[in-house]
N, C-alpha and C. Protein backbone atom coordinates (compact mmCIF):
# COMPACT_ATOMS: atom_id res chain seq x y z
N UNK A 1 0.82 -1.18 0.00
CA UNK A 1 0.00 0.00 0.00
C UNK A 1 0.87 1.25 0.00
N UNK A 2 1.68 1.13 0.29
CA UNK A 2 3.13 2.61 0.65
C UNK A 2 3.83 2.64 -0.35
N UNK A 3 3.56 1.85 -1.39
CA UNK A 3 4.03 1.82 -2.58
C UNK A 3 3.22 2.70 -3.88
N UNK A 4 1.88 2.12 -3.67
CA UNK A 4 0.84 1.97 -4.01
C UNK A 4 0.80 4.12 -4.09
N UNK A 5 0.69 4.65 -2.86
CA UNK A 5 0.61 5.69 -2.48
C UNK A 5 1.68 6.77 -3.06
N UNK A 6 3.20 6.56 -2.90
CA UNK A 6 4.23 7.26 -3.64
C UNK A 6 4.11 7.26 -5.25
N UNK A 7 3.82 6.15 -5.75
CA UNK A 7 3.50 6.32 -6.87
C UNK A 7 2.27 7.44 -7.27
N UNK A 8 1.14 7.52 -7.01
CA UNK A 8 -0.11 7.98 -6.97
C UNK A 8 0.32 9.55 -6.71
N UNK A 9 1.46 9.86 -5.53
CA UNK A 9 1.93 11.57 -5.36
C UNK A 9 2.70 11.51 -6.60
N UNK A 10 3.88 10.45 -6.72
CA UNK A 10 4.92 10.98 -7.86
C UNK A 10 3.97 11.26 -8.96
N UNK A 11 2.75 10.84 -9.20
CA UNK A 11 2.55 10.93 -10.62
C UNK A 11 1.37 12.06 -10.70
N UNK A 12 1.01 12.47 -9.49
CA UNK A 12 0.08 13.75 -9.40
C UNK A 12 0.84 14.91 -9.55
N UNK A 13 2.44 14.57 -9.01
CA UNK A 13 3.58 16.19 -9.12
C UNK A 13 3.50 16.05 -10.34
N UNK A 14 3.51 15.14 -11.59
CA UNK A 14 4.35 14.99 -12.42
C UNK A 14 3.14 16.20 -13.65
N UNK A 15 1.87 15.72 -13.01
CA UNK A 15 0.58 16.14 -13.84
C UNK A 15 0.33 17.20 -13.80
N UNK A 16 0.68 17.92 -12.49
CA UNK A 16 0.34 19.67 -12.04
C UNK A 16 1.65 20.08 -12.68
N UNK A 17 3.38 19.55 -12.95
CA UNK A 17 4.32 19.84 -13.49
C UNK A 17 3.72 20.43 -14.78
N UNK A 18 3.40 19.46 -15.09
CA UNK A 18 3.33 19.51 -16.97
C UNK A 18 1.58 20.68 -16.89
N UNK A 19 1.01 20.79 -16.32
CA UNK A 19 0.14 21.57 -16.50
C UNK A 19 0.14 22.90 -16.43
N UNK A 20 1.49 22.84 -15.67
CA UNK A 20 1.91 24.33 -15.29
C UNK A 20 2.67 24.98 -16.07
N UNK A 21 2.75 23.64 -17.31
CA UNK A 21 4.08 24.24 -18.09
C UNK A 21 3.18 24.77 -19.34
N UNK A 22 2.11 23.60 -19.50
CA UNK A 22 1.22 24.80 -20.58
C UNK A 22 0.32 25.86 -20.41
N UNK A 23 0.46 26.39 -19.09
CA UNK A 23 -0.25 27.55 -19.19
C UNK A 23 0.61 28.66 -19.87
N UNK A 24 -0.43 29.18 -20.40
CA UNK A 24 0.39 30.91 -21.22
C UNK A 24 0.47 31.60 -20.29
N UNK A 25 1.08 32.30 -19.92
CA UNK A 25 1.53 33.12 -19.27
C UNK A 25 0.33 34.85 -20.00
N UNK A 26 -0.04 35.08 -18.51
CA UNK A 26 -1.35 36.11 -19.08
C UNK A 26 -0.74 37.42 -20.04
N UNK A 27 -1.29 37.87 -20.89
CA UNK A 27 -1.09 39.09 -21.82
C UNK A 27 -0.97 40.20 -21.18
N UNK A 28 -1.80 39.87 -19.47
CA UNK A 28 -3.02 41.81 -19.11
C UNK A 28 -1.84 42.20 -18.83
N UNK A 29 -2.16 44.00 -19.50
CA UNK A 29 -1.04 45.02 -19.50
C UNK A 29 -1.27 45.26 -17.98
N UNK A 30 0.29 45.54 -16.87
CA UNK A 30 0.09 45.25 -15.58
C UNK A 30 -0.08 47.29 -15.36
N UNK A 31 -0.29 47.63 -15.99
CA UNK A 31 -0.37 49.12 -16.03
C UNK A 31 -2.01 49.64 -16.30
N UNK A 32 -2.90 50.34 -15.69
CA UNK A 32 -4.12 50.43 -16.05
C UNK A 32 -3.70 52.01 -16.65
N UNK A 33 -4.69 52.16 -18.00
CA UNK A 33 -4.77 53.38 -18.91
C UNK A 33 -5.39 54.61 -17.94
N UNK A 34 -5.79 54.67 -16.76
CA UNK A 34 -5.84 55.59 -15.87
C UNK A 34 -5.33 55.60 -14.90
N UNK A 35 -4.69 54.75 -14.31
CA UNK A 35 -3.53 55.16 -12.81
C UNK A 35 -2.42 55.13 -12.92
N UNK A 36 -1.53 54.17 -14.09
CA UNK A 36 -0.44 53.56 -14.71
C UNK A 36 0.44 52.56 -13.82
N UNK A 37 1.06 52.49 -13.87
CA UNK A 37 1.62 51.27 -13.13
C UNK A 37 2.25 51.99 -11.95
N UNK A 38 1.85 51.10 -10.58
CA UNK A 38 2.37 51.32 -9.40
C UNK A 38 4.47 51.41 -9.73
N UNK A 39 4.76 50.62 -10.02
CA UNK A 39 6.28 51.07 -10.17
C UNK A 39 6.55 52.34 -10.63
N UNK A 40 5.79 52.83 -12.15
CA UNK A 40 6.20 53.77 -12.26
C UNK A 40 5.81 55.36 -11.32
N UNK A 41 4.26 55.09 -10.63
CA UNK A 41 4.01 55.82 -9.61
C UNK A 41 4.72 55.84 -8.77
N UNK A 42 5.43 54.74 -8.04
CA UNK A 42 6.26 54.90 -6.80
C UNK A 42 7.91 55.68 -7.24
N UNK A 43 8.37 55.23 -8.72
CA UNK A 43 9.54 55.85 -9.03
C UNK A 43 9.32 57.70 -8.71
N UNK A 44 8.13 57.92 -9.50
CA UNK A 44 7.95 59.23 -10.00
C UNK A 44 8.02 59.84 -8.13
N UNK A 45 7.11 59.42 -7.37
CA UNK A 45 7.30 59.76 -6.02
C UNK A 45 8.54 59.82 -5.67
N UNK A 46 9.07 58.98 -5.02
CA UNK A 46 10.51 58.65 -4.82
C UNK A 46 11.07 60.01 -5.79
N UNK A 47 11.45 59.99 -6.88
CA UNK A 47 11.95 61.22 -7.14
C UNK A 47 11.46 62.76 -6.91
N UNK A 48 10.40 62.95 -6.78
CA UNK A 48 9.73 64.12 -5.98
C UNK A 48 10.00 64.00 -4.76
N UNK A 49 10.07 63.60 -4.10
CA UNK A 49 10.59 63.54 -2.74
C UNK A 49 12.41 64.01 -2.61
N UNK A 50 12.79 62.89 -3.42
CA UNK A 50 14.44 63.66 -3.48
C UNK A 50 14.37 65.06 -3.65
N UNK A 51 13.89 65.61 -4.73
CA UNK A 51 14.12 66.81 -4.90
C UNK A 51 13.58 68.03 -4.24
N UNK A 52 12.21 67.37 -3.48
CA UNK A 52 11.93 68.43 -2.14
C UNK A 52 12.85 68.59 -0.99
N UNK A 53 13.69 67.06 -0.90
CA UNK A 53 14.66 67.26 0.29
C UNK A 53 16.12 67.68 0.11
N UNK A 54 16.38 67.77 -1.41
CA UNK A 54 17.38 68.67 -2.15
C UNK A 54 17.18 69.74 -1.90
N UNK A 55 16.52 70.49 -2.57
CA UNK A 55 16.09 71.50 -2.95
C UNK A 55 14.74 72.58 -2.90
N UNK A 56 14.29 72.12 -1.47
CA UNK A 56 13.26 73.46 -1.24
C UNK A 56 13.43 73.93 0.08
N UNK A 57 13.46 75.08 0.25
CA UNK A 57 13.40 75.50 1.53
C UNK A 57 12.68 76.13 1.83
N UNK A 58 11.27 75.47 1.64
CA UNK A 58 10.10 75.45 2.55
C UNK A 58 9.89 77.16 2.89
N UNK A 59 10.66 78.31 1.70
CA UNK A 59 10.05 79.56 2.19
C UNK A 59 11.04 80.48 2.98
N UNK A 60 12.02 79.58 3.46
CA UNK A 60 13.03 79.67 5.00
C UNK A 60 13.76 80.84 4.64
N UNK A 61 13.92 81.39 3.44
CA UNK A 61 15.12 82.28 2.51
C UNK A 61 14.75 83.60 3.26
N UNK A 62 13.58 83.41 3.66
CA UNK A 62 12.94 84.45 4.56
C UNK A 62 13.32 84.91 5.78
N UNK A 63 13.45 83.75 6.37
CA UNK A 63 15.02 83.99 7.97
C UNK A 63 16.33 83.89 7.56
N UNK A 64 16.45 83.16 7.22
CA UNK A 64 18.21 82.78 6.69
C UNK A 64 18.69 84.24 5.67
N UNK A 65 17.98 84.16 5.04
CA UNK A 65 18.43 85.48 3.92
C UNK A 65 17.53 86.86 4.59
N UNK A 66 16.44 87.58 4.91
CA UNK A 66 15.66 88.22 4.80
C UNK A 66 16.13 88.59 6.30
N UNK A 67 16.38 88.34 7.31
CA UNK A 67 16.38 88.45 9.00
C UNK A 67 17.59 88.83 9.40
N UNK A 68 18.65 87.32 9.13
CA UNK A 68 19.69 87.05 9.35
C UNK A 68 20.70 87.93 8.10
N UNK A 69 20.72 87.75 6.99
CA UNK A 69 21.31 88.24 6.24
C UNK A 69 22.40 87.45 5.89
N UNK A 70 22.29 86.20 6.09
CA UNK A 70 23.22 85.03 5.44
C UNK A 70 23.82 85.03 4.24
N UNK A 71 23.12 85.73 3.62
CA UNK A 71 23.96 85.69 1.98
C UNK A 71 24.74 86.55 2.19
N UNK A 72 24.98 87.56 3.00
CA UNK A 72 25.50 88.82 3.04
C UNK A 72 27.63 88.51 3.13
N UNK A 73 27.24 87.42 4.46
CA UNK A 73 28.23 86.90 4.73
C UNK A 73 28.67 85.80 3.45
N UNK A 74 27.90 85.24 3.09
CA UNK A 74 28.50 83.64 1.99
C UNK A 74 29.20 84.67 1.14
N UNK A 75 28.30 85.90 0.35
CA UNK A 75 29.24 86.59 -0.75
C UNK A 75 30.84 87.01 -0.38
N UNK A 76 30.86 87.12 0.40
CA UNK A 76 32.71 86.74 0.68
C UNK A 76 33.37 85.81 1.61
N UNK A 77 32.48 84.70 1.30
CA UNK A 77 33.28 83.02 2.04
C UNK A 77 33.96 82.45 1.25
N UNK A 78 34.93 82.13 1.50
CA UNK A 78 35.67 81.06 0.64
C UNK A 78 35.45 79.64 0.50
N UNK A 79 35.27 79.18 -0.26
CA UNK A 79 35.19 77.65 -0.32
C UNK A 79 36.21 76.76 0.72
N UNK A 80 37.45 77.20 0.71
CA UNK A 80 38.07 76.51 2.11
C UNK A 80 37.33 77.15 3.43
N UNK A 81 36.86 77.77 3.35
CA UNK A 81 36.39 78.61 4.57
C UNK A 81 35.18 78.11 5.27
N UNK A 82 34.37 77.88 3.98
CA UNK A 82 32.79 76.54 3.89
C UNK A 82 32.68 75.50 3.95
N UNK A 83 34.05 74.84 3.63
CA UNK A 83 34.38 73.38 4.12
C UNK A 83 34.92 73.34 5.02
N UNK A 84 35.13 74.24 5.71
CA UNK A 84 35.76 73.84 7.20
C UNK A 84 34.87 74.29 8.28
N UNK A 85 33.61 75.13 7.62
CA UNK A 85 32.58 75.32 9.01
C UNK A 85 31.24 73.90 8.28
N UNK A 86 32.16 73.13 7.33
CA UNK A 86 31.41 71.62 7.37
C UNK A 86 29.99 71.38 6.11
N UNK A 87 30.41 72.68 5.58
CA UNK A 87 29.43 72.28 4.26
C UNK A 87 29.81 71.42 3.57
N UNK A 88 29.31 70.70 2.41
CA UNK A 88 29.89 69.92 1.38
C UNK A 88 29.23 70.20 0.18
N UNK A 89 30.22 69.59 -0.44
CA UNK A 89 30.41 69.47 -2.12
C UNK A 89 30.17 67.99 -2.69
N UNK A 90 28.96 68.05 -3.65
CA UNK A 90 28.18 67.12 -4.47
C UNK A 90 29.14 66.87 -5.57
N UNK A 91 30.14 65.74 -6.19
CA UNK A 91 30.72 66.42 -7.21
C UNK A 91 30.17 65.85 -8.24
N UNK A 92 28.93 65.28 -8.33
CA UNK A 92 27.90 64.35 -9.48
C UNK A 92 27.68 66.29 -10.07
N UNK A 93 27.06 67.11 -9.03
CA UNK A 93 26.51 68.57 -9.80
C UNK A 93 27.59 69.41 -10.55
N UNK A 94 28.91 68.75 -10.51
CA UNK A 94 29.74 69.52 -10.66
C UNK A 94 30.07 69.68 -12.81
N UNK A 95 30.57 70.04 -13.52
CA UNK A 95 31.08 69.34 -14.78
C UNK A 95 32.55 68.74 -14.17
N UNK A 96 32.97 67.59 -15.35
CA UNK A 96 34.10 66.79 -15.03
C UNK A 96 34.94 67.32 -15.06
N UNK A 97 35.04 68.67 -16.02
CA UNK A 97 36.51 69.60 -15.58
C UNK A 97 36.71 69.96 -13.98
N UNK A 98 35.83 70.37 -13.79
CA UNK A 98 35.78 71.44 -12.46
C UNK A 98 36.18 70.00 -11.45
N UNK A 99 35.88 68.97 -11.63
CA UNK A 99 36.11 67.60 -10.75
C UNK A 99 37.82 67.70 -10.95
N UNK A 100 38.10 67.33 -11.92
CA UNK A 100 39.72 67.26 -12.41
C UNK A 100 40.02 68.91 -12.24
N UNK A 101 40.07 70.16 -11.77
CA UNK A 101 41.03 70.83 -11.55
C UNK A 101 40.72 70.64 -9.98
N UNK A 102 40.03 70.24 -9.22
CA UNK A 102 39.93 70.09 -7.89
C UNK A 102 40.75 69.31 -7.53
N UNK A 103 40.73 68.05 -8.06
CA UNK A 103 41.47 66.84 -7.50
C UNK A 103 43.19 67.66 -8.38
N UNK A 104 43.48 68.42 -9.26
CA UNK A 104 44.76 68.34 -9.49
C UNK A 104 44.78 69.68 -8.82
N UNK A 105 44.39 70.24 -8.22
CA UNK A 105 44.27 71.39 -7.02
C UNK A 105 44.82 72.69 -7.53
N UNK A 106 44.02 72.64 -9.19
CA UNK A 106 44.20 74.00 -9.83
C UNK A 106 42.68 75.22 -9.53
N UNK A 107 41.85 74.32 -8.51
CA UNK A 107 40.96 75.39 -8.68
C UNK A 107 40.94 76.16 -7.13
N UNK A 108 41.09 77.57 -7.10
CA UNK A 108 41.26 78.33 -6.52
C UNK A 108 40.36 78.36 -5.23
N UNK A 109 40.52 77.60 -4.38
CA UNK A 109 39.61 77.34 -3.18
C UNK A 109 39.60 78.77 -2.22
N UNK A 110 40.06 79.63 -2.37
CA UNK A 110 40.32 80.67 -1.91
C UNK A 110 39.74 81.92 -2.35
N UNK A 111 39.17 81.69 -2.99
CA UNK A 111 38.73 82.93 -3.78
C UNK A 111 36.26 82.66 -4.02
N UNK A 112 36.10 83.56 -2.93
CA UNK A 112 34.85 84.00 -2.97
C UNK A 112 33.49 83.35 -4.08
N UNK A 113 34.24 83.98 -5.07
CA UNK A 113 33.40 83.62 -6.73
C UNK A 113 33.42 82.34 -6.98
N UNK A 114 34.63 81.27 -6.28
CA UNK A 114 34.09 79.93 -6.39
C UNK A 114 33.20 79.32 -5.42
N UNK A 115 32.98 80.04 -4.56
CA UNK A 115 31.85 79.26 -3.70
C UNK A 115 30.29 79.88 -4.60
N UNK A 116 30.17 81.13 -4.85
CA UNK A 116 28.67 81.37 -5.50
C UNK A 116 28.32 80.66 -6.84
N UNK A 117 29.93 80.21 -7.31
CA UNK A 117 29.87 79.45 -8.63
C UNK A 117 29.29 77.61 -8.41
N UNK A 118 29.72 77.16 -7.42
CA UNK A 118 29.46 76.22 -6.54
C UNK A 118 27.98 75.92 -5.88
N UNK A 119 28.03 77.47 -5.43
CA UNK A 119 26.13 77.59 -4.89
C UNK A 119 25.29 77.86 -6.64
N UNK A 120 25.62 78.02 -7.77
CA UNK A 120 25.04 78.08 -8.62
C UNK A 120 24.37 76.78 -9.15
N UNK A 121 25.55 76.29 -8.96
CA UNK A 121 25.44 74.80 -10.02
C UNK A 121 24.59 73.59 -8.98
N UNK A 122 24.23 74.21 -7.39
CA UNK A 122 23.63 73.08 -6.72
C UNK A 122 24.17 72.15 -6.31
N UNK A 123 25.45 72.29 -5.91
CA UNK A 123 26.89 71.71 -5.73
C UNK A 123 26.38 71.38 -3.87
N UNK A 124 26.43 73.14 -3.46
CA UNK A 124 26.66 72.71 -1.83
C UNK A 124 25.22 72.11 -1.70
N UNK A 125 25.39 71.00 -0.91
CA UNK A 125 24.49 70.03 -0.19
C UNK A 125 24.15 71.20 1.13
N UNK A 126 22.23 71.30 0.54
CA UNK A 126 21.68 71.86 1.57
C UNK A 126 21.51 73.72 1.64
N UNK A 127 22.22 74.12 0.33
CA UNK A 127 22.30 75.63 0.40
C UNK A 127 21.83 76.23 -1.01
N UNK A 128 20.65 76.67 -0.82
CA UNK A 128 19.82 77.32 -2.25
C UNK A 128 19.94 78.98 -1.90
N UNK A 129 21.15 79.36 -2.64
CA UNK A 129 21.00 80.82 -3.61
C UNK A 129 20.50 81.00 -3.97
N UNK A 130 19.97 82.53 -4.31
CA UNK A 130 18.85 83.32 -4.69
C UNK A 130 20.00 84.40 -5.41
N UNK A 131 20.24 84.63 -6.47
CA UNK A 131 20.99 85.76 -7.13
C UNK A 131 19.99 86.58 -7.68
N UNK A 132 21.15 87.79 -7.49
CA UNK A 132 21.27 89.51 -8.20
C UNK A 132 21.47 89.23 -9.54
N UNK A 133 21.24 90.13 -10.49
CA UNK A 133 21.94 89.85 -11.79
C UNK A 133 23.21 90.20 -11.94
N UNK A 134 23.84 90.63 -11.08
CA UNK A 134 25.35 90.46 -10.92
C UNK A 134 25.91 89.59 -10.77
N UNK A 135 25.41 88.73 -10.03
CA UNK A 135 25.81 87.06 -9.24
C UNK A 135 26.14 87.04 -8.03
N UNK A 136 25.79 88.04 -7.38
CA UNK A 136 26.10 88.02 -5.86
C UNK A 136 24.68 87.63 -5.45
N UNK A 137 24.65 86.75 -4.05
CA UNK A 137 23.77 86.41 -3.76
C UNK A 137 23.19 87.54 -3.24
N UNK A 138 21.43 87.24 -3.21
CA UNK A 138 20.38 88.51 -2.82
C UNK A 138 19.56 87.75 -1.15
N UNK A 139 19.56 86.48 -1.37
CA UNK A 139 19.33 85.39 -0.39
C UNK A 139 19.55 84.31 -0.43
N UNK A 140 20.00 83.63 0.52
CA UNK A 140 19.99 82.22 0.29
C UNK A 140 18.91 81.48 1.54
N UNK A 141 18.59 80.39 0.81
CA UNK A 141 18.13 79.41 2.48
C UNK A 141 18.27 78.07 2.22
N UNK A 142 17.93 77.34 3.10
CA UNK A 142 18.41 76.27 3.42
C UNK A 142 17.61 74.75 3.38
N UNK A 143 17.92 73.96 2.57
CA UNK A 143 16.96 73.01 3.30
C UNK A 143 17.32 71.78 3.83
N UNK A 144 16.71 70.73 3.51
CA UNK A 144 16.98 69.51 4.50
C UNK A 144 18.32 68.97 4.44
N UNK A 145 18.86 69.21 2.99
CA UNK A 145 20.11 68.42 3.16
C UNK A 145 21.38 69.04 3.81
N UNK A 146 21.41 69.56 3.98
CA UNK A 146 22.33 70.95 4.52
C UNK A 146 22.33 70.03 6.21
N UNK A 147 21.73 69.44 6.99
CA UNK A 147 22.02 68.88 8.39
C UNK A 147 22.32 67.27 7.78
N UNK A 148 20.92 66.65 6.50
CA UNK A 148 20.64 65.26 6.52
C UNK A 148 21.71 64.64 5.52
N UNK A 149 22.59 65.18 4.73
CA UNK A 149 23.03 64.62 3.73
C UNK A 149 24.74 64.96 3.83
N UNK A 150 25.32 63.87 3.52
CA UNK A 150 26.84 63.84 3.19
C UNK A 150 27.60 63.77 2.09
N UNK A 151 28.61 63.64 1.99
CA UNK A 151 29.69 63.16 0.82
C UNK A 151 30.74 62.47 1.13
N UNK A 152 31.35 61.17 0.06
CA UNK A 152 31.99 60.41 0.66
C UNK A 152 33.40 60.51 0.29
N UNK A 153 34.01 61.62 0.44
CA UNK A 153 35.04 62.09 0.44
C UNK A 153 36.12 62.06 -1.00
N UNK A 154 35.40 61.50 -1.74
CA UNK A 154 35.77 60.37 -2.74
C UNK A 154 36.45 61.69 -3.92
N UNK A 155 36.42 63.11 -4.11
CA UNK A 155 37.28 63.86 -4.50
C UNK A 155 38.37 64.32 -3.53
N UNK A 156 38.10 65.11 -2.52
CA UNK A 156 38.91 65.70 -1.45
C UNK A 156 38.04 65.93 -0.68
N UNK A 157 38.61 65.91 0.83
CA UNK A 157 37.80 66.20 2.34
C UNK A 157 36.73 66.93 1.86
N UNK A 158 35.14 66.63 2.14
CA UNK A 158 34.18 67.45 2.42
C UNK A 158 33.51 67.81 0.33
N UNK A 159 33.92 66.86 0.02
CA UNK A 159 33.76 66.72 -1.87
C UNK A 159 33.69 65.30 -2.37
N UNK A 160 32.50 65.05 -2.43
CA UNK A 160 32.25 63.77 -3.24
C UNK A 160 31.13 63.45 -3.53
N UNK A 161 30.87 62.15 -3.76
CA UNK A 161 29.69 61.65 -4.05
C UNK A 161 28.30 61.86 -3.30
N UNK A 162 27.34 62.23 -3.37
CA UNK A 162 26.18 62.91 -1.88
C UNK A 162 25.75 61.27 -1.58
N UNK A 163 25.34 61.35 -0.42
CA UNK A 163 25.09 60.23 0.48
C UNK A 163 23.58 61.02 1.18
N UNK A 164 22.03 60.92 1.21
CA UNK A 164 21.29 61.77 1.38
C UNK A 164 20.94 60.36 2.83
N UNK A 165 20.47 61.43 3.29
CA UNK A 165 19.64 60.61 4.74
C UNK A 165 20.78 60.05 5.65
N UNK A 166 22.26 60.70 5.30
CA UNK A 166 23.35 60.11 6.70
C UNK A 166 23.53 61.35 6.96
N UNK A 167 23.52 61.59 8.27
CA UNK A 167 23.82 62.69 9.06
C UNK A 167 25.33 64.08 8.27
N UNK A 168 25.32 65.08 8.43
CA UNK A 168 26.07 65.89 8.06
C UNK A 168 26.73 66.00 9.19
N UNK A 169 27.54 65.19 9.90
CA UNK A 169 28.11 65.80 11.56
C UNK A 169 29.07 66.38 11.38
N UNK A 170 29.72 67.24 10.50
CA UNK A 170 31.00 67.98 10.60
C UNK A 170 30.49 69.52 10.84
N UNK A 171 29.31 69.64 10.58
CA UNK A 171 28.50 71.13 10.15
C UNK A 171 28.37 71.86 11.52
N UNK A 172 28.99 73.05 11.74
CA UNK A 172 29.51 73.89 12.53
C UNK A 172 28.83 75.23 12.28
């Protein structure tokens, strides 16, 4: 009878095997013509979200720039001066020249006009300029990434790749 029985399973796997092998595989488009597909909804989110926690400051340009007068001071900070009170540098925002005279340490870290050139391009993590048509800043403010987001050093100290949602602990 225990014979009788293994046979009877082996040959029931063998039947749901082969049955499973001719099913077609269904056509339905997994995307409906009015909501579209959850992946691509969740991508599109997910990227709206990055870029609110990039890049908005929630209005803030209003204390930081408007109160305080923060831009007042950045228009003559130096980029060594900003990396050492712990800002950072994105160097994905950067072009690949400006990457290669950094790392061969032809670009003038000392000089003012490269930090607003820097705050132009969306470079510093966490710091949105507001320019004059001169190019001096008129306000700046601040948003999330400026405390939440890092760089992994991967050009020079306080310059690299952004790392979003790890703490900024050098920021002074």
């Amino acid at each position: 009878m225990g014979k009788h029985h293994l046979l009877l399973a082996s040959l029931l796997i063998v039947v749901i095997a082969l049955a499973a092998q001719n099913q077609t595989p269904t056509t339905e488009d997994p995307s409906s013509s009015f909501l579209g597909s959850a992946e691509g909804n969740s991508q599109a989110m997910i990227n709206q979200g990055r870029h609110i926690f990039r890049f908005d400051t929630f209005g803030d340009e209003a204390f930081w720039g408007g109160k305080l007068k923060l831009h007042e001071t950045i228009n003559h900070l130096t980029p060594n001066q900003a990396l050492n009170l712990g800002l950072k540098v994105d160097s994905a925002a950067l072009p690949s020249t400006v990457v290669q005279a950094i790392q061969s340490g032809t670009v003038n870290l000392n000089d003012p006009a490269v930090t607003l050139l820097l705050i132009k391009l969306n470079a510093v993590l966490g710091v949105k300029g507001f320019f004059n048509e001169n190019g001096t800043l008129r306000s700046v403010g601040l948003t999330c990434a400026v405390c939440h987001s890092t760089v992994d050093n991967s050009i020079a100290p306080s310059i690299g790749k952004r790392i979003d949602g790890l703490a900024n602990r050098d920021l002074n």
